[in-house]
Protein backbone atom coordinates (compact mmCIF):
# COMPACT_ATOMS: atom_id res chain seq x y z
CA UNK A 1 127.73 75.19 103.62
CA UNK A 2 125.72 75.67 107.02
CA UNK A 3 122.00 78.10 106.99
CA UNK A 4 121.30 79.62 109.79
CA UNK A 5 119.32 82.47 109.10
CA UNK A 6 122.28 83.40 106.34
CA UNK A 7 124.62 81.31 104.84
CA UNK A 8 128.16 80.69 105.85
CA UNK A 9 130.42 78.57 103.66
CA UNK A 10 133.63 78.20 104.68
CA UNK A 11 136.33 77.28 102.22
CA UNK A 12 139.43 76.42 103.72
CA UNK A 13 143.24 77.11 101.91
CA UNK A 14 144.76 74.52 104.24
CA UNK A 15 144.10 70.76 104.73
CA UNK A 16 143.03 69.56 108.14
CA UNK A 17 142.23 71.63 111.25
CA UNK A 18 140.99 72.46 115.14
CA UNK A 19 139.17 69.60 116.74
CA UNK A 20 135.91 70.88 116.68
CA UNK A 21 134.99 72.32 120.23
CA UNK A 22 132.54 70.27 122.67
CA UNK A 23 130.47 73.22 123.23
CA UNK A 24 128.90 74.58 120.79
CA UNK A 25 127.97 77.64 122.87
CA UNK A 26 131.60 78.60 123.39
CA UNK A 27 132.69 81.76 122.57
CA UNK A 28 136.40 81.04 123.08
CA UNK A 29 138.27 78.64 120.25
CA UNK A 30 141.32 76.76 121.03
CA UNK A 31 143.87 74.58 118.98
CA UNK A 32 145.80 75.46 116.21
CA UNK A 33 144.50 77.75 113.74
CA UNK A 34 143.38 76.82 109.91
CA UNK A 35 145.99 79.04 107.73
CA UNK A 36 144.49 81.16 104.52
CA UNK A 37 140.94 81.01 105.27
CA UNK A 38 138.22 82.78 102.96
CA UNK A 39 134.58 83.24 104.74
CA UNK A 40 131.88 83.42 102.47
CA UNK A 41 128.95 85.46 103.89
CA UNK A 42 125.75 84.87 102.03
CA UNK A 43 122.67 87.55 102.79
CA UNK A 44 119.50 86.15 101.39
CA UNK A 45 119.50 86.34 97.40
CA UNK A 46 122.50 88.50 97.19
CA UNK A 47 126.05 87.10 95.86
CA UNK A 48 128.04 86.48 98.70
CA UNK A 49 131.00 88.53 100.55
CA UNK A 50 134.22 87.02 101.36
CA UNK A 51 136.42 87.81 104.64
CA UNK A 52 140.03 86.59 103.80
CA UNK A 53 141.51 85.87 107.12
CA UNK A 54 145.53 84.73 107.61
CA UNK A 55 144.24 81.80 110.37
CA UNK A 56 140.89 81.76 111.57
CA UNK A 57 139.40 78.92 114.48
CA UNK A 58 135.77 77.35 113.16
CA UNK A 59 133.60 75.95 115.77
CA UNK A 60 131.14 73.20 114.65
CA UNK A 61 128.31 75.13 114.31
CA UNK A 62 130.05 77.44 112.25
CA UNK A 63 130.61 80.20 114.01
CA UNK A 64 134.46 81.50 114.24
CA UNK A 65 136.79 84.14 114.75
CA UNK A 66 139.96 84.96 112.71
CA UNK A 67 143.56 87.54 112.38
CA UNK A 68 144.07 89.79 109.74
CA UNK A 69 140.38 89.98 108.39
CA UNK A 70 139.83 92.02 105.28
CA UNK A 71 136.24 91.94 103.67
CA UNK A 72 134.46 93.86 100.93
CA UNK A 73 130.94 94.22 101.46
CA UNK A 74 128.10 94.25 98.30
CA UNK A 75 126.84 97.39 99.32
CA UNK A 76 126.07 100.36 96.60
CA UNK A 77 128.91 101.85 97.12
CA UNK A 78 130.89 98.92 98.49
CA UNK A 79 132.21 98.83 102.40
CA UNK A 80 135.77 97.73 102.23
CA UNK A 81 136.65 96.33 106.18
CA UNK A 82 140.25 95.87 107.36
CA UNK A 83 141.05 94.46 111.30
CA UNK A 84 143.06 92.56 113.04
CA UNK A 85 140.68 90.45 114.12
CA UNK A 86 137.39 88.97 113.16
CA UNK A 87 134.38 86.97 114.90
CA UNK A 88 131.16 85.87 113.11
CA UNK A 89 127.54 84.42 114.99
CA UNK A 90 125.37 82.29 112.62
CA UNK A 91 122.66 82.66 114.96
CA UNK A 92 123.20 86.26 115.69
CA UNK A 93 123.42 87.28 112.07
CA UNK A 94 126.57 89.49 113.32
CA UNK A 95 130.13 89.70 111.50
CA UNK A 96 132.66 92.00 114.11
CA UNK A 97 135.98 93.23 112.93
CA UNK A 98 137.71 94.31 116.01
CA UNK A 99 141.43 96.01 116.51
CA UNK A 100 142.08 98.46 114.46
CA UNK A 101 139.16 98.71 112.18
CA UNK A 102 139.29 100.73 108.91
CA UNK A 103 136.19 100.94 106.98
CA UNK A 104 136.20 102.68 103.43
CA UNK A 105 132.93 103.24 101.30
CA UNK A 106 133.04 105.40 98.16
CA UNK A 107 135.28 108.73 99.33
CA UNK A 108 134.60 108.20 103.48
CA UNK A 109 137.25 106.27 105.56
CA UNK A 110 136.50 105.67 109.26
CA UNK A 111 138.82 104.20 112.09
CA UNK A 112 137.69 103.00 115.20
CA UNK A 113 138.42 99.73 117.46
CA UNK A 114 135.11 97.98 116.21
CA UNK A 115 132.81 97.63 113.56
CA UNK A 116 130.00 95.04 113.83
CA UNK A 117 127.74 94.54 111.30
CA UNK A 118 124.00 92.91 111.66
CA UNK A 119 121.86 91.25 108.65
CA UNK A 120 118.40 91.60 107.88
CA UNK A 121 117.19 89.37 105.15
CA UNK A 122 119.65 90.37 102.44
CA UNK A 123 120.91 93.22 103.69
CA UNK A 124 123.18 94.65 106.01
CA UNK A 125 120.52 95.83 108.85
CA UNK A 126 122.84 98.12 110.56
CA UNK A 127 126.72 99.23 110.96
CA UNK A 128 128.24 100.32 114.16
CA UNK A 129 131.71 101.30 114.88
CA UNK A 130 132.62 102.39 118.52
CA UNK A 131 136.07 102.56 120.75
CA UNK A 132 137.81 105.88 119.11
CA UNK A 133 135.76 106.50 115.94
CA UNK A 134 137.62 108.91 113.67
CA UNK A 135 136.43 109.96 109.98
CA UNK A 136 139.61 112.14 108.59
CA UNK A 137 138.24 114.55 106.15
CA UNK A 138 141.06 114.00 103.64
CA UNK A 139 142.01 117.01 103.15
CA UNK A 140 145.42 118.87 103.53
CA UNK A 141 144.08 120.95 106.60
CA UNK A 142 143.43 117.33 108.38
CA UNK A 143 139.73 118.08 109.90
CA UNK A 144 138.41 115.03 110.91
CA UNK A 145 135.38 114.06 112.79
CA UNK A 146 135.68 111.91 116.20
CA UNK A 147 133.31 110.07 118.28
CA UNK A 148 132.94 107.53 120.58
CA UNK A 149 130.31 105.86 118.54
CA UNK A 150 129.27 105.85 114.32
CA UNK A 151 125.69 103.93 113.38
CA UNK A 152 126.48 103.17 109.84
């Protein structure tokens, strides 16, 4: 487990992994990706949310970035998150699902190209989806509400 600010535990499905990178700083990873990774997300007091990623790349200080993220987040109503991709920032207190982003809580589904998602304490601070932001209305006459930006 690593604190910074939040905790991050990462609990790897696969044995061995990346070399860890030489600069800390880096915001690209390299090497071979860890298969069937779960990232546990920890906001202050709260039980923990998991992002299941197919591979993800873990730089030693524990930030990352992984495919095929999908997340549920312990909101009331939960925020179920699916993308193709996912990066998190200890430091930053930041989680981004980017590529194809669909977000569901309770009845409202909304699309876009990126959701990132900042922490206050134990709490998500603030949600904000941008690139192509779509909320169908689910209904048969398909209304739907587009934007180029959604503040969750």
């Amino acid at each position: 487990m690593i604190r910074a600010g939040f905790l991050l535990g990462v609990f790897l499905a696969a044995c061995g992994g990346p070399e860890p990178a030489q600069n800390p700083e880096k915001t690209e990873v390299s090497g071979a990706p860890l298969q069937g990774v779960d990232v546990h997300v920890r906001m202050g007091d709260q039980d923990p949310f998991t992002v299941s990623l197919a591979g993800a790349w873990v730089e030693e200080n524990g930030d990352g970035e992984g495919v095929d993220a999908q997340a549920v987040v312990p909101t009331a109503p939960p925020l179920e998150v699916t993308a193709h991709r996912s990066r998190w920032r200890l430091k930053d207190k930041v989680v981004v699902f980017e590529g194809r982003v669909v977000a569901t809580r309770a009845e409202v589904t909304l699309v876009a190209e990126r959701l990132e998602l900042t922490y206050q304490g134990d709490r998500v601070h603030e949600a904000v989806a941008t690139g192509g932001v779509v909320v169908p209305s689910g209904d048969e006459d398909k209304r739907r509400a587009t934007a180029d930006q959604a503040v969750l």
